[in-house]
N, C-alpha and C. Protein backbone atom coordinates (compact mmCIF):
# COMPACT_ATOMS: atom_id res chain seq x y z
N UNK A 1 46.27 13.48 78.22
CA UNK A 1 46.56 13.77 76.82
C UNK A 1 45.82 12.74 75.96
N UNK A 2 45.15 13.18 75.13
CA UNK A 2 44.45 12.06 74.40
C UNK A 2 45.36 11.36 73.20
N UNK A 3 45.11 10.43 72.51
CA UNK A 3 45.70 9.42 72.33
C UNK A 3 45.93 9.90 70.26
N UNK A 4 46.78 9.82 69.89
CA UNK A 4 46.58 10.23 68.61
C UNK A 4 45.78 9.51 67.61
N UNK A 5 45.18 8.35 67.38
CA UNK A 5 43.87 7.42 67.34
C UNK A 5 42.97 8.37 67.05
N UNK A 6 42.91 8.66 68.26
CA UNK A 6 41.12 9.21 68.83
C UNK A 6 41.18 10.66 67.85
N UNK A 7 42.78 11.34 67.85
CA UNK A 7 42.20 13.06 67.35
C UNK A 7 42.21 12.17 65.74
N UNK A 8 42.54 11.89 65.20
CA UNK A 8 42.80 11.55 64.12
C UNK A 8 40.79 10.72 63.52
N UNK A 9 40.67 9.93 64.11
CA UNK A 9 39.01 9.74 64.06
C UNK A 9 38.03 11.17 64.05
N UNK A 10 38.59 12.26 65.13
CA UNK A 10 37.81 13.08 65.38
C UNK A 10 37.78 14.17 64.52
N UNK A 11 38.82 14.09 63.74
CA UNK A 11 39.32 14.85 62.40
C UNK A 11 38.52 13.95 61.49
N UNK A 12 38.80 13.21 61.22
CA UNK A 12 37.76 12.49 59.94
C UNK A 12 36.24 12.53 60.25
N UNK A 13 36.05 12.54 61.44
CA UNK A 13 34.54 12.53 61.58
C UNK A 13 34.08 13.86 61.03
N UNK A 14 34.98 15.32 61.59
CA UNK A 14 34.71 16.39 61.39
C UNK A 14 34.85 16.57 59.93
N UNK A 15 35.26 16.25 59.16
CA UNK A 15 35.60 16.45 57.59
C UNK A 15 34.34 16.00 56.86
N UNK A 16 34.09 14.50 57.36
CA UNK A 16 33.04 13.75 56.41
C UNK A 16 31.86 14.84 56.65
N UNK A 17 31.30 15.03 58.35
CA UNK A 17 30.40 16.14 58.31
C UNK A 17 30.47 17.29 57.59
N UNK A 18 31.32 17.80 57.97
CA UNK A 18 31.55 19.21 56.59
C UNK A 18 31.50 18.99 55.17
N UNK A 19 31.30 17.68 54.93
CA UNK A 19 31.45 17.42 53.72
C UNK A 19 30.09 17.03 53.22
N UNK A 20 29.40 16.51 54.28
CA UNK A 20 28.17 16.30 53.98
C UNK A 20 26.76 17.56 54.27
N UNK A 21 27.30 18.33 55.11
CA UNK A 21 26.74 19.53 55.48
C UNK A 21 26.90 20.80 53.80
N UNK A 22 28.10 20.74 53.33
CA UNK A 22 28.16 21.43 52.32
C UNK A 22 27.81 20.71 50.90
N UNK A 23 27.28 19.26 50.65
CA UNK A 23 26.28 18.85 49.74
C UNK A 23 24.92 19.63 50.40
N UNK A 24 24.91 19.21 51.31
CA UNK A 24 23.07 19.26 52.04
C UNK A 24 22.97 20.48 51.27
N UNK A 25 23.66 21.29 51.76
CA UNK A 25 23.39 23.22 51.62
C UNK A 25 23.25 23.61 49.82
N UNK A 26 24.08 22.73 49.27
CA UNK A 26 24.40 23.05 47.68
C UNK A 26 23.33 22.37 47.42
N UNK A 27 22.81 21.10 47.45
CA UNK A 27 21.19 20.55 47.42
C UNK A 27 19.74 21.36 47.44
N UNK A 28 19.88 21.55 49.11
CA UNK A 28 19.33 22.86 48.97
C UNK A 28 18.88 24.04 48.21
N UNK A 29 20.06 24.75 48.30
CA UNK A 29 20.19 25.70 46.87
C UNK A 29 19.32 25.44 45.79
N UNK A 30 19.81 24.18 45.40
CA UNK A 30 19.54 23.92 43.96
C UNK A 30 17.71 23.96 43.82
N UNK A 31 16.94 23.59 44.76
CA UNK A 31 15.75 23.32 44.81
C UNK A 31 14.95 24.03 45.10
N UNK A 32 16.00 25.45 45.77
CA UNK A 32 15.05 26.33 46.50
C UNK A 32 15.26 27.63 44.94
N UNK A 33 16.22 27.11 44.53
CA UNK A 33 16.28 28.31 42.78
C UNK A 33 15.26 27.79 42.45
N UNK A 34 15.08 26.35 41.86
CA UNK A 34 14.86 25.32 41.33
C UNK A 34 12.89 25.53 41.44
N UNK A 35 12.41 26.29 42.70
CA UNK A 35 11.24 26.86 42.56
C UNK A 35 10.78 27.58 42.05
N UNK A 36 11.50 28.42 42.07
CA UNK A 36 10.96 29.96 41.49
C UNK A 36 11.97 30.19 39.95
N UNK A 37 12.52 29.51 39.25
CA UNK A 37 13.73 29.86 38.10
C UNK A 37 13.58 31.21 37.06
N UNK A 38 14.76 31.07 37.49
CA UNK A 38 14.86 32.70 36.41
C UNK A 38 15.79 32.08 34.93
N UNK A 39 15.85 32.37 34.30
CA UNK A 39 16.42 32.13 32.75
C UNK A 39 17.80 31.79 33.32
N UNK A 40 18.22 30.80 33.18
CA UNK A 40 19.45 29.96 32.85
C UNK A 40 20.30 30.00 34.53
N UNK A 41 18.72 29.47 35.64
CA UNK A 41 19.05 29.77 36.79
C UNK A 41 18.02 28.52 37.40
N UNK A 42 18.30 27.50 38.21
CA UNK A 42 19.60 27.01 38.18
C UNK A 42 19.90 26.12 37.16
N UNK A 43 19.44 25.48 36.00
CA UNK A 43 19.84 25.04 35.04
C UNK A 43 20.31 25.51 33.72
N UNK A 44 21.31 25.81 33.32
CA UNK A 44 21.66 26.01 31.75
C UNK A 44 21.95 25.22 30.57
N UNK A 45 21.58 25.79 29.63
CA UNK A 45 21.70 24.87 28.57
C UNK A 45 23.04 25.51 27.80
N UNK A 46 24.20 24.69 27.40
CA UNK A 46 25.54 25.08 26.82
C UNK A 46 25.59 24.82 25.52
N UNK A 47 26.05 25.31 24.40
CA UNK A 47 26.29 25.04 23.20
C UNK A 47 27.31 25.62 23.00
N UNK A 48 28.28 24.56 21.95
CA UNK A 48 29.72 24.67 21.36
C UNK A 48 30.08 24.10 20.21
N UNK A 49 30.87 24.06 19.45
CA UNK A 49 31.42 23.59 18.57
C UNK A 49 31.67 22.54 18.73
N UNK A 50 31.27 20.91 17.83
CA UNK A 50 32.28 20.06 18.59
C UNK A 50 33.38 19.75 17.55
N UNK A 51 34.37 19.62 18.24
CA UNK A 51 35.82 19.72 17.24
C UNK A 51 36.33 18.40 17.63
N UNK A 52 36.90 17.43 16.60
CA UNK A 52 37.51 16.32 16.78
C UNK A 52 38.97 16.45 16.49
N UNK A 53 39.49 15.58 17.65
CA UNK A 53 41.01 15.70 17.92
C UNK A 53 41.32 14.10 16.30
N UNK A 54 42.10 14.10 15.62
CA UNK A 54 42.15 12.70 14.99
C UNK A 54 44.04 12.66 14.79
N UNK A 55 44.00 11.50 15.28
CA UNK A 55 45.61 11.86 15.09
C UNK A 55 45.89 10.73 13.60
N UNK A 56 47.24 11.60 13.45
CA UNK A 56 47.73 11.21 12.19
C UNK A 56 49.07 10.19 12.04
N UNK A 57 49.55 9.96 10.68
CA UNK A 57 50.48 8.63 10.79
C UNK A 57 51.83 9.55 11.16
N UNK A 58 51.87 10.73 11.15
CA UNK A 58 53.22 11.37 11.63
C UNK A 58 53.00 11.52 13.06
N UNK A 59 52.40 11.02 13.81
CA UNK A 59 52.57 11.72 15.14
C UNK A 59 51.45 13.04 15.44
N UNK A 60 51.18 13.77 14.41
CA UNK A 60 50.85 15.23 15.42
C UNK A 60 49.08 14.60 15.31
N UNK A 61 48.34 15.89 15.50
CA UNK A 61 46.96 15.34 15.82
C UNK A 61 46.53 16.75 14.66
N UNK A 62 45.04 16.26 14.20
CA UNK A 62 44.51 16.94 13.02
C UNK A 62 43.44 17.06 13.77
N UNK A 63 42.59 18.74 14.11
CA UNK A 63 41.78 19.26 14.35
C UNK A 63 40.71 19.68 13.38
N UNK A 64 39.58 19.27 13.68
CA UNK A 64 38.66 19.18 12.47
C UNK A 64 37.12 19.34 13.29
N UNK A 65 36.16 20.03 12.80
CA UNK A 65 35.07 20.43 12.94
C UNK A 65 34.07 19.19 13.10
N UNK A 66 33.36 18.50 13.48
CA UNK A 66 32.34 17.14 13.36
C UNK A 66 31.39 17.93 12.42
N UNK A 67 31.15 16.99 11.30
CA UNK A 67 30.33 17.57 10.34
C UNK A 67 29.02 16.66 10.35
N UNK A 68 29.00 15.51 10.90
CA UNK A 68 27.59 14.44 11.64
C UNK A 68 27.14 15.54 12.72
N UNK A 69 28.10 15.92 13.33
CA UNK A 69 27.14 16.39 14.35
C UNK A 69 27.96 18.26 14.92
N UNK A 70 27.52 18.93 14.38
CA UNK A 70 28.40 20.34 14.24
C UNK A 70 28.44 21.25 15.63
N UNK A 71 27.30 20.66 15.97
CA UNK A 71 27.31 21.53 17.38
C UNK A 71 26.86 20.53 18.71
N UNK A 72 27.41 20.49 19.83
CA UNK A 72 26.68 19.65 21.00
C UNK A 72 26.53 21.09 22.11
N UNK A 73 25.32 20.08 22.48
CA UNK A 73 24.46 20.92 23.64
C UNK A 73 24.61 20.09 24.95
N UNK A 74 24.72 20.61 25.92
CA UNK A 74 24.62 19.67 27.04
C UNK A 74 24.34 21.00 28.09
N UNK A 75 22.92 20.64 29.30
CA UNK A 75 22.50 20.84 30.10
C UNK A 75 23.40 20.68 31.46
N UNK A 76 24.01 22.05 32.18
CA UNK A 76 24.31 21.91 33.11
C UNK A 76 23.84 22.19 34.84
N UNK A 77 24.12 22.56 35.72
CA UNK A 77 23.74 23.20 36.81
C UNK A 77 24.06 23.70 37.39
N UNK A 78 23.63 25.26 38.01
CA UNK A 78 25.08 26.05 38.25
C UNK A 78 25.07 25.64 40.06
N UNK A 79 25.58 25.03 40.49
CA UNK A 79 25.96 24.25 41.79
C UNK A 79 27.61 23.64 41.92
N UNK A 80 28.26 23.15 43.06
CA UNK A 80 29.35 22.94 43.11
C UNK A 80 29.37 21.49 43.42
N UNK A 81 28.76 20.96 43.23
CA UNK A 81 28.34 19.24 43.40
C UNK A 81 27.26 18.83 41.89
N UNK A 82 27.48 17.75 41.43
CA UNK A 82 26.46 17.65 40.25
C UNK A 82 25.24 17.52 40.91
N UNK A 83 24.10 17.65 40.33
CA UNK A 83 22.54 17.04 41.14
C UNK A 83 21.64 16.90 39.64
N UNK A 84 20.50 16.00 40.00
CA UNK A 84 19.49 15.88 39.30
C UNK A 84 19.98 15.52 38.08
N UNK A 85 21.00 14.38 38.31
CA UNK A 85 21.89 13.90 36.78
C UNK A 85 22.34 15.04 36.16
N UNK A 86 22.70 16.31 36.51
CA UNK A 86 23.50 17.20 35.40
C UNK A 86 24.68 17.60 36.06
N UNK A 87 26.18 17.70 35.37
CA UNK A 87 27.39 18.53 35.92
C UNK A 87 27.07 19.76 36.41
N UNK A 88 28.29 20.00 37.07
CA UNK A 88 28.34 21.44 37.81
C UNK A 88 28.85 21.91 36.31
N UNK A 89 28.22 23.52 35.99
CA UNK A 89 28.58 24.31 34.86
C UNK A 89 29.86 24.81 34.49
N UNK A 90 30.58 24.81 36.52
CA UNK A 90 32.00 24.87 36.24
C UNK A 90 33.02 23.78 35.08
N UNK A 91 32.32 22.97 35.87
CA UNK A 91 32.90 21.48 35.39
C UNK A 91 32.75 21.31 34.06
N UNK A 92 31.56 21.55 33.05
CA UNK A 92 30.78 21.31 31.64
C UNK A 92 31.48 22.15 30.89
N UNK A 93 31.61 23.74 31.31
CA UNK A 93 32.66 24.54 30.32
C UNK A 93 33.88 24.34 30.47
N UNK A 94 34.93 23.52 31.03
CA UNK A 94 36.13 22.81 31.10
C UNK A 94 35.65 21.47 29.54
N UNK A 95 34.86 20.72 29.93
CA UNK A 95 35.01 19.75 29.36
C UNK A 95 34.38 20.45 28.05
N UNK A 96 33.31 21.36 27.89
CA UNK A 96 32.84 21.74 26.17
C UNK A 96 34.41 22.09 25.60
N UNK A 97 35.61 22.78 25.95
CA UNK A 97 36.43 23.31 25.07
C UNK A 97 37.60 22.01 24.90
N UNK A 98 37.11 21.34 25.56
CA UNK A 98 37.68 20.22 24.98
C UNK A 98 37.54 19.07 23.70
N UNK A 99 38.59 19.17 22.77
CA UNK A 99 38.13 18.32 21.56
C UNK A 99 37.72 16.82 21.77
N UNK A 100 37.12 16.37 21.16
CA UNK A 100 36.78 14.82 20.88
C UNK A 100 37.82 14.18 20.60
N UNK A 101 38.88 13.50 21.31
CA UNK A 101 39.62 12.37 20.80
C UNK A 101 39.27 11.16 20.15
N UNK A 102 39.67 11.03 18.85
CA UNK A 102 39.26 10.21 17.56
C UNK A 102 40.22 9.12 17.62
N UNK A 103 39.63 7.76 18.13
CA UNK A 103 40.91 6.77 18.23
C UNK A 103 40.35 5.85 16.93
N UNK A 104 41.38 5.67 15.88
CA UNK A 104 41.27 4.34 14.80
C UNK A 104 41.48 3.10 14.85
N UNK A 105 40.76 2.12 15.41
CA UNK A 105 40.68 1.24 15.59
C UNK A 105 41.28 0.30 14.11
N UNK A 106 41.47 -1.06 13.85
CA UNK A 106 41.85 -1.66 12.80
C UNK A 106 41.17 -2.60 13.21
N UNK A 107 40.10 -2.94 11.78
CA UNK A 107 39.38 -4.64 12.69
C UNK A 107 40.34 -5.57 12.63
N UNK A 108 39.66 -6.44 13.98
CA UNK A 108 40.29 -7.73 14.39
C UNK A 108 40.58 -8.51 13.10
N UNK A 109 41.82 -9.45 13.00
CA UNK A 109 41.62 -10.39 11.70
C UNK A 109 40.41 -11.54 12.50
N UNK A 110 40.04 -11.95 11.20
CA UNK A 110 38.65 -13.19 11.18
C UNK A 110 39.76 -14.68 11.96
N UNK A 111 38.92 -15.64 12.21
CA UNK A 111 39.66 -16.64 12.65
C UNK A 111 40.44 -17.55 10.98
N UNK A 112 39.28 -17.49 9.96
CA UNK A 112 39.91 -17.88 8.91
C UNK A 112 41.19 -16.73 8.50
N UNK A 113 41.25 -15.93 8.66
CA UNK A 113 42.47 -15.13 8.06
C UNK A 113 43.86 -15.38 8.95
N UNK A 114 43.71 -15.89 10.46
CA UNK A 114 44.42 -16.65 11.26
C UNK A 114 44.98 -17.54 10.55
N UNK A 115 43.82 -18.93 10.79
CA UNK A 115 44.58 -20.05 10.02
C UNK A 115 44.78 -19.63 8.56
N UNK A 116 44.94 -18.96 8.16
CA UNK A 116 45.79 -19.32 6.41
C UNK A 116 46.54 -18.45 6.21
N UNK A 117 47.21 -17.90 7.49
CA UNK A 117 48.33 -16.91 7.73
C UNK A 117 49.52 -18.28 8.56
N UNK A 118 48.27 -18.75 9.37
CA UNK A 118 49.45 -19.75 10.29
C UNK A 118 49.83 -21.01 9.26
N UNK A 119 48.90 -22.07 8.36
CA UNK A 119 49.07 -23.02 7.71
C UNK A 119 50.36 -22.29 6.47
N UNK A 120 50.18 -20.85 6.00
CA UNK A 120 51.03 -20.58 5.33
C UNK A 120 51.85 -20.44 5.83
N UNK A 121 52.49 -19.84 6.58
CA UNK A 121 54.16 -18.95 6.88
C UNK A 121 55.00 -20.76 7.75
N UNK A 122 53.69 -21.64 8.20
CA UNK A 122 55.07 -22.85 8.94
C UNK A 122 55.19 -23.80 7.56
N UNK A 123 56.03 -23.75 7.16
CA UNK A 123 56.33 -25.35 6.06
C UNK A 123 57.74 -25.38 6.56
């Protein structure tokens, strides 16, 4: 009877291969479209609205259009692994319908606004 160790290695060995066998193949793919391309095959180009999430002093969040920048484009790849620096397209239309979260920062106080907050408030 073999030793539970050994199946347990022989299971991970078998996984990482399958795991690396189904990049190879999606790699593949990508290079062998990637010769001959047909219109928005294997690379697409996405365009959306970009909408900013901005939250407000009550709590809820205010949805608003980006008027700097009204539309973003981003280049994806239609594959199930990213390659050649671009997301999988699955992955890119998840994240396009997602708004821009708008966080408001408050600047830091200066070091002089420190001391003449601290020399004031100790007497």
């Amino acid at each position: 009877m073999a030793r539970p160790l050994a199946i347990v290695k022989r299971v991970f060995v078998a996984a990482v291969l399958a795991a690396a066998l189904l990049y190879l193949g999606d790699a593949l793919s990508v290079r062998i479209r990637g010769i001959h391309p047909h219109p928005n095959d294997p690379f697409e180009s996405l365009t959306a609205p970009r909408i900013l999430a901005i939250p407000e002093n009550n709590g809820k969040i205010s949805y608003e259009r980006d008027i700097q920048q009204p539309n973003q484009a981003i280049t994806c790849v239609h594959s199930l692994f990213p390659h050649s620096g671009f997301s999988p397209c699955w992955y890119t239309k998840k994240q396009l319908q997602q708004p821009v979260p708008m966080n408001l920062f408050l600047p830091a106080p200066s070091l002089l606004h420190v001391a003449f907050l601290f020399t004031h408030t100790i007497r």
